[in-house]
PDB file of N, CA and C in Angstrom:
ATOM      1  N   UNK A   1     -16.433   4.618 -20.524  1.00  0.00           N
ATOM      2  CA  UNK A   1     -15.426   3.769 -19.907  1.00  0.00           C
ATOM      3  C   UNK A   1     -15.617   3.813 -18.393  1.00  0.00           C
ATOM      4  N   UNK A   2     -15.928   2.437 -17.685  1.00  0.00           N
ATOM      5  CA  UNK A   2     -15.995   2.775 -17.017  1.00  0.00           C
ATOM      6  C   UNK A   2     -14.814   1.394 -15.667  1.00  0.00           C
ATOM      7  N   UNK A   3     -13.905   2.436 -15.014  1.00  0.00           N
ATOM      8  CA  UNK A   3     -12.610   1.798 -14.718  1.00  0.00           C
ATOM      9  C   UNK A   3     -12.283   1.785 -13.184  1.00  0.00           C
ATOM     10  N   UNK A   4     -11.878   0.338 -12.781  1.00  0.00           N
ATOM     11  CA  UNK A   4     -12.169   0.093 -11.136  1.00  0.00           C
ATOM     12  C   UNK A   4     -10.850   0.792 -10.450  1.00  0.00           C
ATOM     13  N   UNK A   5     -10.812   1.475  -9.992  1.00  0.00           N
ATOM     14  CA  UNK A   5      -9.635   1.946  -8.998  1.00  0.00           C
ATOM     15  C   UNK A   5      -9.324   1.382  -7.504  1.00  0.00           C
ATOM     16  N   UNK A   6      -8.172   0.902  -7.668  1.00  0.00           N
ATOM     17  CA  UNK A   6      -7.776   0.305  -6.008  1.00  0.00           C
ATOM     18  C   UNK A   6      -6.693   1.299  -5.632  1.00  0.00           C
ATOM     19  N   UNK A   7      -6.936   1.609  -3.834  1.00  0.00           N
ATOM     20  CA  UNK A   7      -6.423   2.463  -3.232  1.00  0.00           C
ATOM     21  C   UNK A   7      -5.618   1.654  -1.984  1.00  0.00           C
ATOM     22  N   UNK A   8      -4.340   1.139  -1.833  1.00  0.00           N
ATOM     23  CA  UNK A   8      -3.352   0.277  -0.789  1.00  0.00           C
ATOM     24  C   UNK A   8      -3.053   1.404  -0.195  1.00  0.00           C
ATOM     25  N   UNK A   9      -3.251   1.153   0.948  1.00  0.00           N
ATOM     26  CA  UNK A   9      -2.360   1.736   2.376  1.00  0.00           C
ATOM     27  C   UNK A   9      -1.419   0.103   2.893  1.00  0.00           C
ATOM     28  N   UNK A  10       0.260   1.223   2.493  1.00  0.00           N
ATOM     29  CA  UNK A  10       1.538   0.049   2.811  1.00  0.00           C
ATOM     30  C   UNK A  10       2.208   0.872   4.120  1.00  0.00           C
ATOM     31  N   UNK A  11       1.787   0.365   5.677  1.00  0.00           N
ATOM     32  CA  UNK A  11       2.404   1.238   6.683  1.00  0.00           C
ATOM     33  C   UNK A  11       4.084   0.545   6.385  1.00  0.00           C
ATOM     34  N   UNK A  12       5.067   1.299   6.681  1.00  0.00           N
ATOM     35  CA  UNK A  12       6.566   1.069   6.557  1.00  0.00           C
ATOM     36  C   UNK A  12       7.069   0.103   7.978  1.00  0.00           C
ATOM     37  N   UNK A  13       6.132   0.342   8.811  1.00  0.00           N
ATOM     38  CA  UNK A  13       7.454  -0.186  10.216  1.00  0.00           C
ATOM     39  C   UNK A  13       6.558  -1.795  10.210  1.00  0.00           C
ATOM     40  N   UNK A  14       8.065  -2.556  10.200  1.00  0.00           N
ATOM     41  CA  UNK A  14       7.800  -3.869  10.450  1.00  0.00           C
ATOM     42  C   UNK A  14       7.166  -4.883  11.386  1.00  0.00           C
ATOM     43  N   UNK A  15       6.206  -5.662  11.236  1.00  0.00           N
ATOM     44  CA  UNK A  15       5.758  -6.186  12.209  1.00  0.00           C
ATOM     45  C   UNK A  15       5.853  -6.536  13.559  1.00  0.00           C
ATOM     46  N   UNK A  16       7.185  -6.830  13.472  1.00  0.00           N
ATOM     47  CA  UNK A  16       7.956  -7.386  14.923  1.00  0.00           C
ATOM     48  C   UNK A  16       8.958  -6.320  16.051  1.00  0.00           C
ATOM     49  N   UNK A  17       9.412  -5.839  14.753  1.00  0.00           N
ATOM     50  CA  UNK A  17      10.721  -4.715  15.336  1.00  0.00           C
ATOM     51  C   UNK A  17      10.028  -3.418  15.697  1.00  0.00           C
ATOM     52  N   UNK A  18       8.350  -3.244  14.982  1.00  0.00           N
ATOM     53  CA  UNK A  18       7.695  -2.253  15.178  1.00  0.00           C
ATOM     54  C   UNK A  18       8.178  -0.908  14.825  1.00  0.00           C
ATOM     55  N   UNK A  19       9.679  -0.559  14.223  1.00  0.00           N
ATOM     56  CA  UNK A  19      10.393   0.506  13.253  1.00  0.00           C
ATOM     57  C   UNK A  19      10.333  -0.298  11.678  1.00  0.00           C
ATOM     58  N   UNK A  20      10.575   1.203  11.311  1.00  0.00           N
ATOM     59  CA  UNK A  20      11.080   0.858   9.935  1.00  0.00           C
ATOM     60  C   UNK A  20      12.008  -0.486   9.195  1.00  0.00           C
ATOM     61  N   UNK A  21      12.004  -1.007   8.608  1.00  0.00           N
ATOM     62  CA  UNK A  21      13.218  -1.817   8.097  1.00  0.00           C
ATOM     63  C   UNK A  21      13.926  -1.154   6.613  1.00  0.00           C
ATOM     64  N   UNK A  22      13.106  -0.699   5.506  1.00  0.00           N
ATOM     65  CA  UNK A  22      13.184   0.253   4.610  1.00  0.00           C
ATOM     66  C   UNK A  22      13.409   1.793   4.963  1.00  0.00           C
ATOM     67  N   UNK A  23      14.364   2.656   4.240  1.00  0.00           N
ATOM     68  CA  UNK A  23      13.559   4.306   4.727  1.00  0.00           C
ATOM     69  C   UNK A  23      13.017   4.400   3.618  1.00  0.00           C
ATOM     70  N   UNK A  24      12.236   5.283   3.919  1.00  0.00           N
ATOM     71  CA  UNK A  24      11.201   5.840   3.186  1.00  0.00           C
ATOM     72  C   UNK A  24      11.231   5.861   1.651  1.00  0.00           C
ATOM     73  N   UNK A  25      12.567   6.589   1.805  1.00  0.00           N
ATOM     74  CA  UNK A  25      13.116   6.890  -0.145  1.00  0.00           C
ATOM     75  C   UNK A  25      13.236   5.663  -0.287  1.00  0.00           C
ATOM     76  N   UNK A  26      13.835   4.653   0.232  1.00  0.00           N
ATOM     77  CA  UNK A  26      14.158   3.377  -0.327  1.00  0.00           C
ATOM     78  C   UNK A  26      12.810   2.320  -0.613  1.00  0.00           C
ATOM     79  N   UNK A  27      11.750   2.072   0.219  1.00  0.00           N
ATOM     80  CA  UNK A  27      10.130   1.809   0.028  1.00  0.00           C
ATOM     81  C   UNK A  27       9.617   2.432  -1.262  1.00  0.00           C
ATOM     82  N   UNK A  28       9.679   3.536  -0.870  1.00  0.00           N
ATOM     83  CA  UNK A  28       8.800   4.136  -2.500  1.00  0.00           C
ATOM     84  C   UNK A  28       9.722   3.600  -4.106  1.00  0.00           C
ATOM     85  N   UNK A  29      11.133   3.665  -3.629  1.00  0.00           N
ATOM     86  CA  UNK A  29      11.745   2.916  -5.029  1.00  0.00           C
ATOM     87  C   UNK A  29      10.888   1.668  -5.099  1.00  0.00           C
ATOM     88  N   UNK A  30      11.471   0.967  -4.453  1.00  0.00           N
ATOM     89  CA  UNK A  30      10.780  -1.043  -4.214  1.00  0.00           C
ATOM     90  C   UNK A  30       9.224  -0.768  -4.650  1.00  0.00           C
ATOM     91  N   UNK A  31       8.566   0.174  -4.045  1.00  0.00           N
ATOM     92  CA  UNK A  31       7.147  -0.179  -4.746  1.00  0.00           C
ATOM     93  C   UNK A  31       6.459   0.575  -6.319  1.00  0.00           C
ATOM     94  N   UNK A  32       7.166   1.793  -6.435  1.00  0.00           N
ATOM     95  CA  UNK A  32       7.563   2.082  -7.720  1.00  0.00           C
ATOM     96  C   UNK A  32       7.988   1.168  -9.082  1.00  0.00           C
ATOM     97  N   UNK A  33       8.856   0.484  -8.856  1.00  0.00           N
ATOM     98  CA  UNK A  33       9.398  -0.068  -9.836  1.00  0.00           C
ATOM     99  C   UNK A  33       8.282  -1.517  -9.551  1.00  0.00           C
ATOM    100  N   UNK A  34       7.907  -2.129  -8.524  1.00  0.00           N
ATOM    101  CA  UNK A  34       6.574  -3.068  -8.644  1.00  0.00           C
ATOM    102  C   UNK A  34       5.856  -2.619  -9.652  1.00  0.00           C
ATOM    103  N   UNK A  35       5.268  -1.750  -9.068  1.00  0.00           N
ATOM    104  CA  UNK A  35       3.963  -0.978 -10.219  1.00  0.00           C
ATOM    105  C   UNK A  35       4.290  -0.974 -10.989  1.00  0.00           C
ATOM    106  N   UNK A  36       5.440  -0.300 -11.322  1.00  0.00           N
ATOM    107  CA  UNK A  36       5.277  -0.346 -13.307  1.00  0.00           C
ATOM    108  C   UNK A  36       5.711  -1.372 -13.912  1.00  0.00           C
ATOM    109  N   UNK A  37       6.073  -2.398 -13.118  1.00  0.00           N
ATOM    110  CA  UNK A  37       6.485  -3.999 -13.625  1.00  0.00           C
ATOM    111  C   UNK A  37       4.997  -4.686 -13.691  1.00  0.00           C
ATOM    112  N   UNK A  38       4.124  -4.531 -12.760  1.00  0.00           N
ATOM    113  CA  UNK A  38       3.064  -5.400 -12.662  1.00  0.00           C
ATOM    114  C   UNK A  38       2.028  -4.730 -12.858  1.00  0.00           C
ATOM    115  N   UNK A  39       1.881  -3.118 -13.108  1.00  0.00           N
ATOM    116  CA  UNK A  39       0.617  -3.100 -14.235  1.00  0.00           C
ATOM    117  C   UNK A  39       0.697  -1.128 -14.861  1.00  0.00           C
ATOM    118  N   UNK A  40       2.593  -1.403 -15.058  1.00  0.00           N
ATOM    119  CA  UNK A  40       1.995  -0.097 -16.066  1.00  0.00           C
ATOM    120  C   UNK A  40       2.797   1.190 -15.522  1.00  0.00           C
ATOM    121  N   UNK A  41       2.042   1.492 -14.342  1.00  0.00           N
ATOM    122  CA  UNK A  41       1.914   2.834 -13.912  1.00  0.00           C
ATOM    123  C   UNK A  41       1.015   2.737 -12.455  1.00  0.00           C
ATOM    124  N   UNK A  42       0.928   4.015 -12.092  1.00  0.00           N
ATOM    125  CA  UNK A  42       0.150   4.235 -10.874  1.00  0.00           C
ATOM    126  C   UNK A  42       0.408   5.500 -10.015  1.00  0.00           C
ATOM    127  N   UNK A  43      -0.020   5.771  -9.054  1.00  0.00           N
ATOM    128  CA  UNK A  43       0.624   6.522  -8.073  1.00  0.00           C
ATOM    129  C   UNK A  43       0.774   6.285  -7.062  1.00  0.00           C
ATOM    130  N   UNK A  44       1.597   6.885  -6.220  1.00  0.00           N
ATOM    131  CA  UNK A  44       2.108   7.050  -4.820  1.00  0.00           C
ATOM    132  C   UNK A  44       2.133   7.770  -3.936  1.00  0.00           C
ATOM    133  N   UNK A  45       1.944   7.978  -2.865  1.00  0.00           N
ATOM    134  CA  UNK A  45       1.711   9.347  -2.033  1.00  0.00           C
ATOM    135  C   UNK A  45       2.093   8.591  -0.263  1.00  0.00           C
ATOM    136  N   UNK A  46       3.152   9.938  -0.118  1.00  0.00           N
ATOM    137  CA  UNK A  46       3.357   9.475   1.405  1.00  0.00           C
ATOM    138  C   UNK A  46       2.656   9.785   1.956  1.00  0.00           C
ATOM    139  N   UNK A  47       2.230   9.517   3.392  1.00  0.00           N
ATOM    140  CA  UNK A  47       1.452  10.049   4.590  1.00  0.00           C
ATOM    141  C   UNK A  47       1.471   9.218   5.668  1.00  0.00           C
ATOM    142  N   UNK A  48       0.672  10.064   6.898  1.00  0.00           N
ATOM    143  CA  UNK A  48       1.099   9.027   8.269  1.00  0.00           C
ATOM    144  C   UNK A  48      -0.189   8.135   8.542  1.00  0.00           C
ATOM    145  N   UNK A  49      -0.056   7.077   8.799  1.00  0.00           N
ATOM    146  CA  UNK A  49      -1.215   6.333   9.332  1.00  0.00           C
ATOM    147  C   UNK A  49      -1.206   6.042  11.184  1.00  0.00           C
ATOM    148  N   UNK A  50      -2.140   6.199  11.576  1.00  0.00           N
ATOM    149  CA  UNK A  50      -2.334   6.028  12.711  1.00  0.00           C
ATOM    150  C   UNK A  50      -3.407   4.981  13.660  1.00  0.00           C
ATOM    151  N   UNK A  51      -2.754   4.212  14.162  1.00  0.00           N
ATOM    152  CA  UNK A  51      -3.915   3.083  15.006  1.00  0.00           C
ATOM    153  C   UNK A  51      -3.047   2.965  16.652  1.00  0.00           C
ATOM    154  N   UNK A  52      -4.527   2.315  17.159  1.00  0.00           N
ATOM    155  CA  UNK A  52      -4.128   1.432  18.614  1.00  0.00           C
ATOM    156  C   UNK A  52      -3.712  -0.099  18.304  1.00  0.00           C
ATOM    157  N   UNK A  53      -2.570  -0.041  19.175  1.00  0.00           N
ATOM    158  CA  UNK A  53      -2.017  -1.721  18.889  1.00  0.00           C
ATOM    159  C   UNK A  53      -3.110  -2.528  19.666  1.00  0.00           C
ATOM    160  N   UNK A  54      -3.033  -3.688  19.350  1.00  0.00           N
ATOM    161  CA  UNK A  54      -3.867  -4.792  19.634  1.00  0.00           C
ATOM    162  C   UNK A  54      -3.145  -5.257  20.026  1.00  0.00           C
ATOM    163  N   UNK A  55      -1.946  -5.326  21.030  1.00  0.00           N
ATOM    164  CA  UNK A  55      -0.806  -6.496  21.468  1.00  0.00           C
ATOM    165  C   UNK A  55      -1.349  -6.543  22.897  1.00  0.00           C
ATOM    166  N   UNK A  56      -2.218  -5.658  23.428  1.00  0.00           N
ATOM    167  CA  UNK A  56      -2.492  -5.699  24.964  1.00  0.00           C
ATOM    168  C   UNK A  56      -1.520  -4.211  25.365  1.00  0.00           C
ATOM    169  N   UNK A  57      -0.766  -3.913  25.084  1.00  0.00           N
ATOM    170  CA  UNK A  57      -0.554  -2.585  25.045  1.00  0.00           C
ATOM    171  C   UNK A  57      -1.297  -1.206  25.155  1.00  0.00           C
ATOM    172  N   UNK A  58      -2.424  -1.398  24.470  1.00  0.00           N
ATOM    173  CA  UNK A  58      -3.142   0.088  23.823  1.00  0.00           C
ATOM    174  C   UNK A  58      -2.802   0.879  23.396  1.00  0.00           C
ATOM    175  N   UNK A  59      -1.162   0.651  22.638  1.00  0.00           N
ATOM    176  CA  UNK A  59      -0.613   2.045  22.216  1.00  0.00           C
ATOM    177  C   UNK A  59      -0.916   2.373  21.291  1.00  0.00           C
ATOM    178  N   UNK A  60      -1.063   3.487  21.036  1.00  0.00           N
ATOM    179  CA  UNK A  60      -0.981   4.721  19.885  1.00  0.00           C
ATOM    180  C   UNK A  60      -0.074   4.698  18.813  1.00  0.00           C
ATOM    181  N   UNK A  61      -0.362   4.039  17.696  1.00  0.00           N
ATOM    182  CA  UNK A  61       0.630   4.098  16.864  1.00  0.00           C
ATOM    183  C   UNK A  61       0.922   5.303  15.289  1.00  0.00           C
ATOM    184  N   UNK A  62       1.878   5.846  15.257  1.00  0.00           N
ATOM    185  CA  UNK A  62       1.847   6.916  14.067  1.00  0.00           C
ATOM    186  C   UNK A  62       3.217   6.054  12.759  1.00  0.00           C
ATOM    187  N   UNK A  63       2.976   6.113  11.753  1.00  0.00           N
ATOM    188  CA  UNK A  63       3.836   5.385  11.216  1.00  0.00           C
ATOM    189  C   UNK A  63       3.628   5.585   9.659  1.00  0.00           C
ATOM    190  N   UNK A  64       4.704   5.960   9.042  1.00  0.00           N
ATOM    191  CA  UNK A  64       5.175   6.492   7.269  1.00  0.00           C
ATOM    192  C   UNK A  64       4.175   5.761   6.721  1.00  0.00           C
ATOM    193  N   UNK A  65       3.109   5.857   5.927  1.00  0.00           N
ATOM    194  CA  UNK A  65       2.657   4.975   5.068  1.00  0.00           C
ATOM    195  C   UNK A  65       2.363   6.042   3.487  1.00  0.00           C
ATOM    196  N   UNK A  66       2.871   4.067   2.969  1.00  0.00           N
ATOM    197  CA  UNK A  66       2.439   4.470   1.012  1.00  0.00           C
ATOM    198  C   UNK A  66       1.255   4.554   0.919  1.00  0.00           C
ATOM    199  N   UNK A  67       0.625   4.964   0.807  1.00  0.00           N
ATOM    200  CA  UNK A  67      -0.615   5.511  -0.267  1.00  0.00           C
ATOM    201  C   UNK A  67      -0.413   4.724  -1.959  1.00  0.00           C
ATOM    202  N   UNK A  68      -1.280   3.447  -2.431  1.00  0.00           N
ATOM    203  CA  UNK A  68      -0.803   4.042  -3.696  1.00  0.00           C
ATOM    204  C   UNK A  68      -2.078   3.411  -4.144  1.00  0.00           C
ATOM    205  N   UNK A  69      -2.538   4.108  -5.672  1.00  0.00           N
ATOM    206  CA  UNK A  69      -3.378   4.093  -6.720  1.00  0.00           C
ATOM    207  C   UNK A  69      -3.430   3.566  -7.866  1.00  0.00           C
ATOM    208  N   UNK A  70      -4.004   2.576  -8.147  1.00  0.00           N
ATOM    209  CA  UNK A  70      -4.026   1.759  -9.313  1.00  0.00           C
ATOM    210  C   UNK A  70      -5.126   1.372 -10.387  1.00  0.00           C
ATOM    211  N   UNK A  71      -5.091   2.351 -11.533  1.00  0.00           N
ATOM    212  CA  UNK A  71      -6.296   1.952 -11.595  1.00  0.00           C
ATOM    213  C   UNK A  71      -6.425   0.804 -13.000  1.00  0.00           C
ATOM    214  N   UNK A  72      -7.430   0.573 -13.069  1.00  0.00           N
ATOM    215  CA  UNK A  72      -7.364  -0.277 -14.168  1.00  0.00           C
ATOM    216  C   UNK A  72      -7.322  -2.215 -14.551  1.00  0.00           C
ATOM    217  N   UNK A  73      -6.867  -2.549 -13.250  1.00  0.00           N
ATOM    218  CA  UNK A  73      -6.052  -3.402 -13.172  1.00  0.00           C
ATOM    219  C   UNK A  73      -7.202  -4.791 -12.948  1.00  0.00           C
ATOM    220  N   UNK A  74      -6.925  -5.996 -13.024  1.00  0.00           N
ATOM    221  CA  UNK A  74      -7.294  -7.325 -12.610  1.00  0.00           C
ATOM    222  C   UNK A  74      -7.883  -7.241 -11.268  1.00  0.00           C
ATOM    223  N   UNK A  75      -8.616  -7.646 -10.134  1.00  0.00           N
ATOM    224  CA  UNK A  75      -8.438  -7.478  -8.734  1.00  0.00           C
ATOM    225  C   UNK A  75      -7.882  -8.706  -8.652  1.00  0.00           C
ATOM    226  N   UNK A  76      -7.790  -9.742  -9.128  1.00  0.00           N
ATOM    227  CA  UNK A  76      -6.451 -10.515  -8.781  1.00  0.00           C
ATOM    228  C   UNK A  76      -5.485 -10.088  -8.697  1.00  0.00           C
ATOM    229  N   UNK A  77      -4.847  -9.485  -9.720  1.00  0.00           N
ATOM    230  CA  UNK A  77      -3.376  -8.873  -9.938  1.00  0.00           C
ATOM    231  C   UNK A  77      -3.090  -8.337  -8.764  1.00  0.00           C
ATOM    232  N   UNK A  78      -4.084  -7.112  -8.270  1.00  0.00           N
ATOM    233  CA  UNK A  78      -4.026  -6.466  -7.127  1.00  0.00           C
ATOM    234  C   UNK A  78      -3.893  -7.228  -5.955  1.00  0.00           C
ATOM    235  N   UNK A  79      -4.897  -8.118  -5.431  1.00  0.00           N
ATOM    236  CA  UNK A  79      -4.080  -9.392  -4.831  1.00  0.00           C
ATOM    237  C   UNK A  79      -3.011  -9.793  -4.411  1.00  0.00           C
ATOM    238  N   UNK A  80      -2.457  -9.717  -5.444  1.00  0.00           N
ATOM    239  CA  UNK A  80      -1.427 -10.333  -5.523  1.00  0.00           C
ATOM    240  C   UNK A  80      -0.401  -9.743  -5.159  1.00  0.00           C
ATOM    241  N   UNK A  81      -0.655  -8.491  -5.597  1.00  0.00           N
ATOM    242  CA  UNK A  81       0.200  -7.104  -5.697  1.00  0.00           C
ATOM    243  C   UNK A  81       0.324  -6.820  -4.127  1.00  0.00           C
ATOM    244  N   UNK A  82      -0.306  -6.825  -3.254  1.00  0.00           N
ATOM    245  CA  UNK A  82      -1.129  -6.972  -2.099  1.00  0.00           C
ATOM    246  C   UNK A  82      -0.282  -7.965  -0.717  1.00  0.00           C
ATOM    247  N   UNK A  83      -0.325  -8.771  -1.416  1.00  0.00           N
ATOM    248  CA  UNK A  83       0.130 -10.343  -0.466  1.00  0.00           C
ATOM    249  C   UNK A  83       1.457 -10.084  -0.753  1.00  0.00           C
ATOM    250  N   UNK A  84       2.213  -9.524  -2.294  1.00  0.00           N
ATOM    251  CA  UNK A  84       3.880  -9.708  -1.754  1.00  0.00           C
ATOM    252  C   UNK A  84       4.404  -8.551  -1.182  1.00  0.00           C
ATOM    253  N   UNK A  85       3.173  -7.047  -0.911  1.00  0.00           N
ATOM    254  CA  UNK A  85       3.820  -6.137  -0.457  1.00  0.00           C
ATOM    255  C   UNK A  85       3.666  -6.620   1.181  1.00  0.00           C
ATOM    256  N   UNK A  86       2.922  -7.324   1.580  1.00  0.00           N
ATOM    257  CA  UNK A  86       2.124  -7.611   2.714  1.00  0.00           C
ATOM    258  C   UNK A  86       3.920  -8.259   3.353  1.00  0.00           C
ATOM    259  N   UNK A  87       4.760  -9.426   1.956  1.00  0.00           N
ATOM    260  CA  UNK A  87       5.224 -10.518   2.714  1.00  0.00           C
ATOM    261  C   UNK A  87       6.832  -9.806   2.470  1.00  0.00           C
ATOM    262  N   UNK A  88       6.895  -8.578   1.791  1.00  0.00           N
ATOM    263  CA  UNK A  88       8.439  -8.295   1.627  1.00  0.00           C
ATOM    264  C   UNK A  88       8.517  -7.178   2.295  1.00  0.00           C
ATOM    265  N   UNK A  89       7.149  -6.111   2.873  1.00  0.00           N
ATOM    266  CA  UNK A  89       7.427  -5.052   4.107  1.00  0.00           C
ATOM    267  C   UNK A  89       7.308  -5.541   5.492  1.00  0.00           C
ATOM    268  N   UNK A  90       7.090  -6.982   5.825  1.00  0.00           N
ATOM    269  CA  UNK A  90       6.421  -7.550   6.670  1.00  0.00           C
ATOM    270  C   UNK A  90       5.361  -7.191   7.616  1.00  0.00           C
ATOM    271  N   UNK A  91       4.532  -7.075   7.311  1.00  0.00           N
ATOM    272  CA  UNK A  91       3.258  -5.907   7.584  1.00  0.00           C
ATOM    273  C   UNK A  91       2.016  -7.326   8.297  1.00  0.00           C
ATOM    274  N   UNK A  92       1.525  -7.127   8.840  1.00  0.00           N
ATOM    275  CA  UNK A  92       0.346  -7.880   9.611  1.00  0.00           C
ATOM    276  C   UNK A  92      -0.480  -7.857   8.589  1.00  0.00           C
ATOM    277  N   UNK A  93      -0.712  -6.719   7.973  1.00  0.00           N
ATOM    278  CA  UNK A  93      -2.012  -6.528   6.580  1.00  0.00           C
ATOM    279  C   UNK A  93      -1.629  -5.532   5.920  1.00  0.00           C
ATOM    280  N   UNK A  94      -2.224  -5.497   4.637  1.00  0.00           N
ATOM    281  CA  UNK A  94      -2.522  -4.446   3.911  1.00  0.00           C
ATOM    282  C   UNK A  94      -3.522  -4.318   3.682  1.00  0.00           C
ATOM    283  N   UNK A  95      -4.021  -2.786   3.322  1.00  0.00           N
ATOM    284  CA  UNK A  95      -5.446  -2.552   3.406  1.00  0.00           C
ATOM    285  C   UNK A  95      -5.446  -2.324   2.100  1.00  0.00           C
ATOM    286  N   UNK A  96      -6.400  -2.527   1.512  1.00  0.00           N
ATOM    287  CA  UNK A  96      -7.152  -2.393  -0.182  1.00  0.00           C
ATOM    288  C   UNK A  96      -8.234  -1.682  -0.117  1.00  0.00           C
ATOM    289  N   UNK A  97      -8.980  -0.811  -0.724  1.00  0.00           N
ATOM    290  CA  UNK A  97     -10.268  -0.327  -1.079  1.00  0.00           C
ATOM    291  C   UNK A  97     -10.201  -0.675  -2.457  1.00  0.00           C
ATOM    292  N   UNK A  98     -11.712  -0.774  -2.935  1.00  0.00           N
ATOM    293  CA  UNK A  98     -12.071  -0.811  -4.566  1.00  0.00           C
ATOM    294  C   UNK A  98     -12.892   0.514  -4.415  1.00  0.00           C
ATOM    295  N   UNK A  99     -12.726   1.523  -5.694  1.00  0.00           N
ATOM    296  CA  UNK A  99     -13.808   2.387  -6.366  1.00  0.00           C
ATOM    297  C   UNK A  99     -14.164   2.301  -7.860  1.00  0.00           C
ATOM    298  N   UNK A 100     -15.090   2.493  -8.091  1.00  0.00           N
ATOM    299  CA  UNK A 100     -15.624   2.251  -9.465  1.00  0.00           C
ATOM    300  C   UNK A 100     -15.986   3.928  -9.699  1.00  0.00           C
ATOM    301  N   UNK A 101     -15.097   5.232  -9.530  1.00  0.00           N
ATOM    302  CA  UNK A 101     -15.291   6.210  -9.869  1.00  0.00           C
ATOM    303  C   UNK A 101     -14.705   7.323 -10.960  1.00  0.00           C
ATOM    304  N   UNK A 102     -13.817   6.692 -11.840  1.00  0.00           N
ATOM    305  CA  UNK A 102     -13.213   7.026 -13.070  1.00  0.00           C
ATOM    306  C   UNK A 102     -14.049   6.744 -14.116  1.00  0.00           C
ATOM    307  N   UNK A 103     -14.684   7.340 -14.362  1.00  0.00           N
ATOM    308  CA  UNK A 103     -15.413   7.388 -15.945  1.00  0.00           C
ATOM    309  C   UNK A 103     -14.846   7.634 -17.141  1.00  0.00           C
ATOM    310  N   UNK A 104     -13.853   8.261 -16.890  1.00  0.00           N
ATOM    311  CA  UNK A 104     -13.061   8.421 -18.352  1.00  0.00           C
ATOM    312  C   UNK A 104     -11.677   9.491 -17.744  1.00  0.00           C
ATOM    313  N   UNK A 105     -10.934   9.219 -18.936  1.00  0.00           N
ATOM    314  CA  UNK A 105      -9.396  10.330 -19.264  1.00  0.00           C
ATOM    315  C   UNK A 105      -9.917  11.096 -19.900  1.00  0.00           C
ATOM    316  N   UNK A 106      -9.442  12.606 -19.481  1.00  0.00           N
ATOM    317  CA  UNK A 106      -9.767  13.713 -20.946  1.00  0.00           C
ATOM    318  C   UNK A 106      -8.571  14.171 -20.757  1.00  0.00           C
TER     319      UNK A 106
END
């Protein structure tokens, strides 16, 4: 068996307001209950993500992000999965990776 895994980084603070609009506990519900509506299961994992803004600023940014893991799935679905976390955290992007490194459940 061999099964594609996608890895989303969802940073929490909103595009414009540049804070949070969700807290934290409340994000991981909203994307929790996604996942297991739109394919099952998955995981989740908090952590901080960090970049330089591109506004002409140069700032340093540190900010809550989901981590989450999906494996199995359509890469459409994921997509998709993708574009409404993109349009209901209001986020500039979400980042996706694909791995093809699950060979099997034991």
């Amino acid at each position: 068996m061999n099964t594609k895994t996608y890895q989303i980084a969802l940073g929490l603070n909103d595009r414009e307001t540049k804070v949070q609009k969700y807290s934290t506990i409340e994000a991981y519900k909203i994307v929790t209950n996604l996942i297991c509506a739109r394919f099952g299961g998955g995981s989740v994992f908090e952590g901080r993500g960090v970049y330089r803004h591109t506004d002409g600023s140069n700032k340093i940014v540190s900010e809550t992000t989901l981590f989450i893991f999906i494996s199995g799935a359509e890469r459409s679905a994921v997509m998709a999965f993708c574009a409404e976390l993109r349009e209901m955290f209001n986020q500039e992007s979400v980042m996706l990776s694909e791995r093809d490194e699950i060979t099997s459940f034991i």
